[in-house]
C-alpha atoms as a PDB file:
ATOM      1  CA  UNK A   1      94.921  87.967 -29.587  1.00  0.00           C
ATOM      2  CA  UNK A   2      91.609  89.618 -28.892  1.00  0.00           C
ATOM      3  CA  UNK A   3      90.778  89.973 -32.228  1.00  0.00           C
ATOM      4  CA  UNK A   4      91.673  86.008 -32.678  1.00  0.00           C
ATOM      5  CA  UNK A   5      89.095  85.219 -29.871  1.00  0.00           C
ATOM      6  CA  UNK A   6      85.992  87.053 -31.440  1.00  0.00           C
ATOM      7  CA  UNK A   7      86.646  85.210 -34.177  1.00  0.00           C
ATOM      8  CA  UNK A   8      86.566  81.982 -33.361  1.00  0.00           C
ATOM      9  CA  UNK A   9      83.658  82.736 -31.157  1.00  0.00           C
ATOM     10  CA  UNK A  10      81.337  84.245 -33.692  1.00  0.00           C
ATOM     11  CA  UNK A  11      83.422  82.427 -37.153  1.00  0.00           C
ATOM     12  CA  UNK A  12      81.834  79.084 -36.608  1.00  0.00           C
ATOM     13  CA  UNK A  13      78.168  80.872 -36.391  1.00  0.00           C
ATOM     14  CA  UNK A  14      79.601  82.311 -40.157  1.00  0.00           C
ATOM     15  CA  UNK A  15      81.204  79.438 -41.703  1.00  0.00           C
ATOM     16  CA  UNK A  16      77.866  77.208 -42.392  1.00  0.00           C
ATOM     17  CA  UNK A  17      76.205  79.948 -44.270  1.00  0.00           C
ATOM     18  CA  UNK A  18      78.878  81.555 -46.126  1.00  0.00           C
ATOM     19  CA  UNK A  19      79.644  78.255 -47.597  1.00  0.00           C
ATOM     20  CA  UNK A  20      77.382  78.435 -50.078  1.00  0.00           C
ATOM     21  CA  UNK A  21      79.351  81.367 -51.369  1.00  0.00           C
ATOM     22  CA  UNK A  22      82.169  78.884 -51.858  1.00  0.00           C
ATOM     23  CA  UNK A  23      80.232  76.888 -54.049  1.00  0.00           C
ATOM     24  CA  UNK A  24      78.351  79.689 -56.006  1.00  0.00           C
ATOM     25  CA  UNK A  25      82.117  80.832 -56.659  1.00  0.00           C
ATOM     26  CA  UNK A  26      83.480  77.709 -57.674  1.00  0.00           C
ATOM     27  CA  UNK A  27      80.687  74.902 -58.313  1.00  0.00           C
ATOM     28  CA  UNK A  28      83.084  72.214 -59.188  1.00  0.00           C
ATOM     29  CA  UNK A  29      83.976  71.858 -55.551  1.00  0.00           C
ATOM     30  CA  UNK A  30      80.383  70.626 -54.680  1.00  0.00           C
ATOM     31  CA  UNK A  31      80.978  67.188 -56.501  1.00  0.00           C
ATOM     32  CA  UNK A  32      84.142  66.257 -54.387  1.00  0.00           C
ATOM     33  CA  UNK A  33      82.164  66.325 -51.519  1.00  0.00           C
ATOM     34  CA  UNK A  34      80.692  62.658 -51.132  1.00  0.00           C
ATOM     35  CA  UNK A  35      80.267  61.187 -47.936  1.00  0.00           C
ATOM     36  CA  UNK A  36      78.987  57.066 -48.353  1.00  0.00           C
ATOM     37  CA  UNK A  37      78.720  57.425 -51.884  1.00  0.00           C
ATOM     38  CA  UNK A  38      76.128  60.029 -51.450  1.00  0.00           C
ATOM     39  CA  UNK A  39      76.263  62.798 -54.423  1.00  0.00           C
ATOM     40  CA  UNK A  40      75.342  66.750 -52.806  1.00  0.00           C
ATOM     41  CA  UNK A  41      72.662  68.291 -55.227  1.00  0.00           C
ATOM     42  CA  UNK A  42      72.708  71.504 -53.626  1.00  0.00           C
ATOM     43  CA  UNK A  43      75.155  73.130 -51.271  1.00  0.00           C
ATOM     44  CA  UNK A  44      72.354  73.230 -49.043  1.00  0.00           C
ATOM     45  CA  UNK A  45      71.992  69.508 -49.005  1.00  0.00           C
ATOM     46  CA  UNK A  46      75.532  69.153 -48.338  1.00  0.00           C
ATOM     47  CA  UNK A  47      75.419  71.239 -45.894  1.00  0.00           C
ATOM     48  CA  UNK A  48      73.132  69.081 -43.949  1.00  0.00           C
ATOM     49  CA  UNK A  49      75.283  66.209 -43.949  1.00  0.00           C
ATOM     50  CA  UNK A  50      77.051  65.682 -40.328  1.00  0.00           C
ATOM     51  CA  UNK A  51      80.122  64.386 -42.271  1.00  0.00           C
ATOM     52  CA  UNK A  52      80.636  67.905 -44.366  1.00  0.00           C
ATOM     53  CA  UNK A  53      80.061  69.453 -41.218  1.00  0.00           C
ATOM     54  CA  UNK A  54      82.573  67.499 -39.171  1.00  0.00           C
ATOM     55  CA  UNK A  55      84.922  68.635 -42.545  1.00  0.00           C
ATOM     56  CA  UNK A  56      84.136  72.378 -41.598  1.00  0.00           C
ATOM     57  CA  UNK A  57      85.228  71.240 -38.100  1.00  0.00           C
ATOM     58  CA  UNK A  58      88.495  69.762 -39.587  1.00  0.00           C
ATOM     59  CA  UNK A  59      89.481  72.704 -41.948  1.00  0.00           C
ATOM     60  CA  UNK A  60      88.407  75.679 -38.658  1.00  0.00           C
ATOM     61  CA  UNK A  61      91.182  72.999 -36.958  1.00  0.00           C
ATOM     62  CA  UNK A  62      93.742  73.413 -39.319  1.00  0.00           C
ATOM     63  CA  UNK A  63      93.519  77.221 -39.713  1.00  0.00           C
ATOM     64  CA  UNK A  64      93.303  77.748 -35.408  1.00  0.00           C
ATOM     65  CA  UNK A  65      96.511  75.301 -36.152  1.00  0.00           C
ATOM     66  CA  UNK A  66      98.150  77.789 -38.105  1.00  0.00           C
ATOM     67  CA  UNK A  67      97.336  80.728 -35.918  1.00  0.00           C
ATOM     68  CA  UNK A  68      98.269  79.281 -33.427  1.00  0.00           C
ATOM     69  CA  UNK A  69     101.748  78.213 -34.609  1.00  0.00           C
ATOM     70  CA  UNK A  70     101.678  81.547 -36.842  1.00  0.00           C
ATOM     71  CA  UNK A  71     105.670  82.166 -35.744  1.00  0.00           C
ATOM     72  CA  UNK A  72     106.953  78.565 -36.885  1.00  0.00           C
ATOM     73  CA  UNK A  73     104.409  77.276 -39.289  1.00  0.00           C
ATOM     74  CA  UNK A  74     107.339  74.789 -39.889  1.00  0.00           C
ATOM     75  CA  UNK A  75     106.344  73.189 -37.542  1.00  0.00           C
ATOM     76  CA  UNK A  76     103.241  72.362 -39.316  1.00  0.00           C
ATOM     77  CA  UNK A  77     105.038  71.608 -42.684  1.00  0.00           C
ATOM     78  CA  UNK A  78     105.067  67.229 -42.787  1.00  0.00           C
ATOM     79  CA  UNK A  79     101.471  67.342 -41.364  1.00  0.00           C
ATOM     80  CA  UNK A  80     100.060  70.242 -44.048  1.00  0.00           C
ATOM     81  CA  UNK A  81     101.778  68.023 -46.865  1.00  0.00           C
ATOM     82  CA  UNK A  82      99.880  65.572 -46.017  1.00  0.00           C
ATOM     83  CA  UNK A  83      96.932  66.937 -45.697  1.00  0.00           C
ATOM     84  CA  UNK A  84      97.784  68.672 -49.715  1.00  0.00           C
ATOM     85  CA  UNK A  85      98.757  64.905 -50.710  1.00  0.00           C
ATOM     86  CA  UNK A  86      94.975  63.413 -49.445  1.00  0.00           C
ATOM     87  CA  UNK A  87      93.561  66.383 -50.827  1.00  0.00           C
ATOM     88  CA  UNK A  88      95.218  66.017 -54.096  1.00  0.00           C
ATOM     89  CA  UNK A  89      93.901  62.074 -54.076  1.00  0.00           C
ATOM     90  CA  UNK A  90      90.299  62.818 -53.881  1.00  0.00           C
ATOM     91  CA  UNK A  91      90.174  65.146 -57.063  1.00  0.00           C
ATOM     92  CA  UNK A  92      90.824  68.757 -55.597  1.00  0.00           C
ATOM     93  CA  UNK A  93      92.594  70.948 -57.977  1.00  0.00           C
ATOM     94  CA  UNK A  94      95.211  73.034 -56.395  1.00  0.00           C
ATOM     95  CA  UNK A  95      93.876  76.125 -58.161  1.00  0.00           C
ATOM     96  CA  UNK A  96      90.627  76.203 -56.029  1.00  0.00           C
ATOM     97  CA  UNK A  97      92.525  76.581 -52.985  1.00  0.00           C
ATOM     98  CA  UNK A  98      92.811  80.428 -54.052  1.00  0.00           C
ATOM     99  CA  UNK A  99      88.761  80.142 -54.171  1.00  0.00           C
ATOM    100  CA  UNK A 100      88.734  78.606 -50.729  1.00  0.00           C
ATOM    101  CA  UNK A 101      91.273  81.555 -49.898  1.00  0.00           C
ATOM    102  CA  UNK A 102      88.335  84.590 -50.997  1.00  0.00           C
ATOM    103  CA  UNK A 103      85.828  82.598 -49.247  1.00  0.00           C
ATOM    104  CA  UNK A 104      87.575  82.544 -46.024  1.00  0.00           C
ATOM    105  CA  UNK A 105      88.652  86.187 -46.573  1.00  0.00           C
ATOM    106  CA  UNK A 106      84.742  87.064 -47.571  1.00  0.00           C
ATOM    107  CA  UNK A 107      83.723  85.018 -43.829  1.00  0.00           C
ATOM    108  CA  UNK A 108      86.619  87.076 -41.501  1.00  0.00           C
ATOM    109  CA  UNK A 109      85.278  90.109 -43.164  1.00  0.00           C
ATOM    110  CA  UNK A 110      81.405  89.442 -42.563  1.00  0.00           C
ATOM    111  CA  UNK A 111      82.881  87.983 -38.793  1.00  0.00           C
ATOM    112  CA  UNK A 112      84.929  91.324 -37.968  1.00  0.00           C
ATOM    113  CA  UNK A 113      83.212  93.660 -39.776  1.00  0.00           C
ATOM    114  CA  UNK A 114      85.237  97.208 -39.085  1.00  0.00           C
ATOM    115  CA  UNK A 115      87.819  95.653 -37.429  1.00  0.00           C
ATOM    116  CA  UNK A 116      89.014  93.892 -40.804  1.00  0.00           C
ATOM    117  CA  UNK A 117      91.125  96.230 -42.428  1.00  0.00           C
ATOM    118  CA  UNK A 118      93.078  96.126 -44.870  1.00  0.00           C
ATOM    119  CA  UNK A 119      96.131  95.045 -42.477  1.00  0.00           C
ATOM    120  CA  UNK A 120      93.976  92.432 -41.008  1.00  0.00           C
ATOM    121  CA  UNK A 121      93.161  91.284 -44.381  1.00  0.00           C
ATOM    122  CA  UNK A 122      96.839  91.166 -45.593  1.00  0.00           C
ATOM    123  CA  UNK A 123      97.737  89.123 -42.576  1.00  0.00           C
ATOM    124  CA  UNK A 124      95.171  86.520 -42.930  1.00  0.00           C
ATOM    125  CA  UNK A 125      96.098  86.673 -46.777  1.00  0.00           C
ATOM    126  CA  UNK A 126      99.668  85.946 -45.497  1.00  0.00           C
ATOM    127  CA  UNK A 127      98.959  83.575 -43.088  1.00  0.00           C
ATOM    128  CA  UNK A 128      96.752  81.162 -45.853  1.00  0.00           C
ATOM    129  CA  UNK A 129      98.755  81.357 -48.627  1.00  0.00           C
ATOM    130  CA  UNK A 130     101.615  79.959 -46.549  1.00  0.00           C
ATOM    131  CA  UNK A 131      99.455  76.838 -45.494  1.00  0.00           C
ATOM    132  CA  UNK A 132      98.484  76.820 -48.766  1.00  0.00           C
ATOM    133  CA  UNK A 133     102.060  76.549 -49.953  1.00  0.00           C
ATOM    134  CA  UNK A 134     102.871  73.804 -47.731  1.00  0.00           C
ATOM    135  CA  UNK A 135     100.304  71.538 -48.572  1.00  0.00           C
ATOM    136  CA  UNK A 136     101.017  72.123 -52.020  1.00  0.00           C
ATOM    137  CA  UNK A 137     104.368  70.100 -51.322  1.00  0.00           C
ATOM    138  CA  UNK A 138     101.426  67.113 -50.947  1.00  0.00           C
ATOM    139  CA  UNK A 139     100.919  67.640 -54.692  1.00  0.00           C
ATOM    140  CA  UNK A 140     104.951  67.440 -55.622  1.00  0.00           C
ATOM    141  CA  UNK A 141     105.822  64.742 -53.322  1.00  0.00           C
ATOM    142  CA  UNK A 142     104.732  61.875 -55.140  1.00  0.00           C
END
């Protein structure tokens, strides 16, 4: 639980700037991001817009979520296939969740430095592809 609290103290500090790692590794997200019709030209432009922050805000939600529920994440099923149905509506491709998945990896790692090993890692790994499977239920459902 320790290990938990550093993170989400010094995460959010990390999750603005490695962000533009997520795009360098997968620029088609960029484009999905529009906020009042506004097209990003940069990840750095996007990531001056209060609405893809408040996103960032939304997706650090879901995962403390999922951490927090991390011994019934059934409990989080209905809501996460939701959440994989409205993603699925605006364009996203369910293959660049796995991109999203190293990016988050690449932030814990900066975020914990020594103390993400490789156990760490394979938990997290864990712990994300099983929110990843349940939204993917968003995509089958209709």
């Amino acid at each position: 639980m320790a290990v938990v609290l550093a993170l989400s103290l010094r995460l959010k500090a990390l999750v603005v700037p490695n962000v533009c790692w997520l795009f360098a590794l997968e620029p088609d997200l960029l484009p999905l991001f529009q906020y009042n019709c506004r097209q990003f030209s940069s990840p750095e432009d996007c990531l001056s817009s209060p609405e893809f922050l408040d996103h960032i805000r939304k997706v650090m939600l879901v995962i403390d979520a999922a951490v927090t529920n991390v011994e019934d994440l059934s409990s989080l099923e209905e809501y996460l296939a939701s959440l994989g149905r409205k993603h699925r509506a605006v364009g996203v491709k369910l293959s660049s969740f796995s991109t999203v998945g190293e990016s988050l990896l690449y932030m814990l790692e900066k975020c914990l430095g020594p103390a993400f090993t490789p156990a760490t890692r394979a938990a997290w790994s864990q712990l994300y592809g099983a929110v990843v499977q349940a939204m993917s239920r968003g995509w089958d459902s209709e």
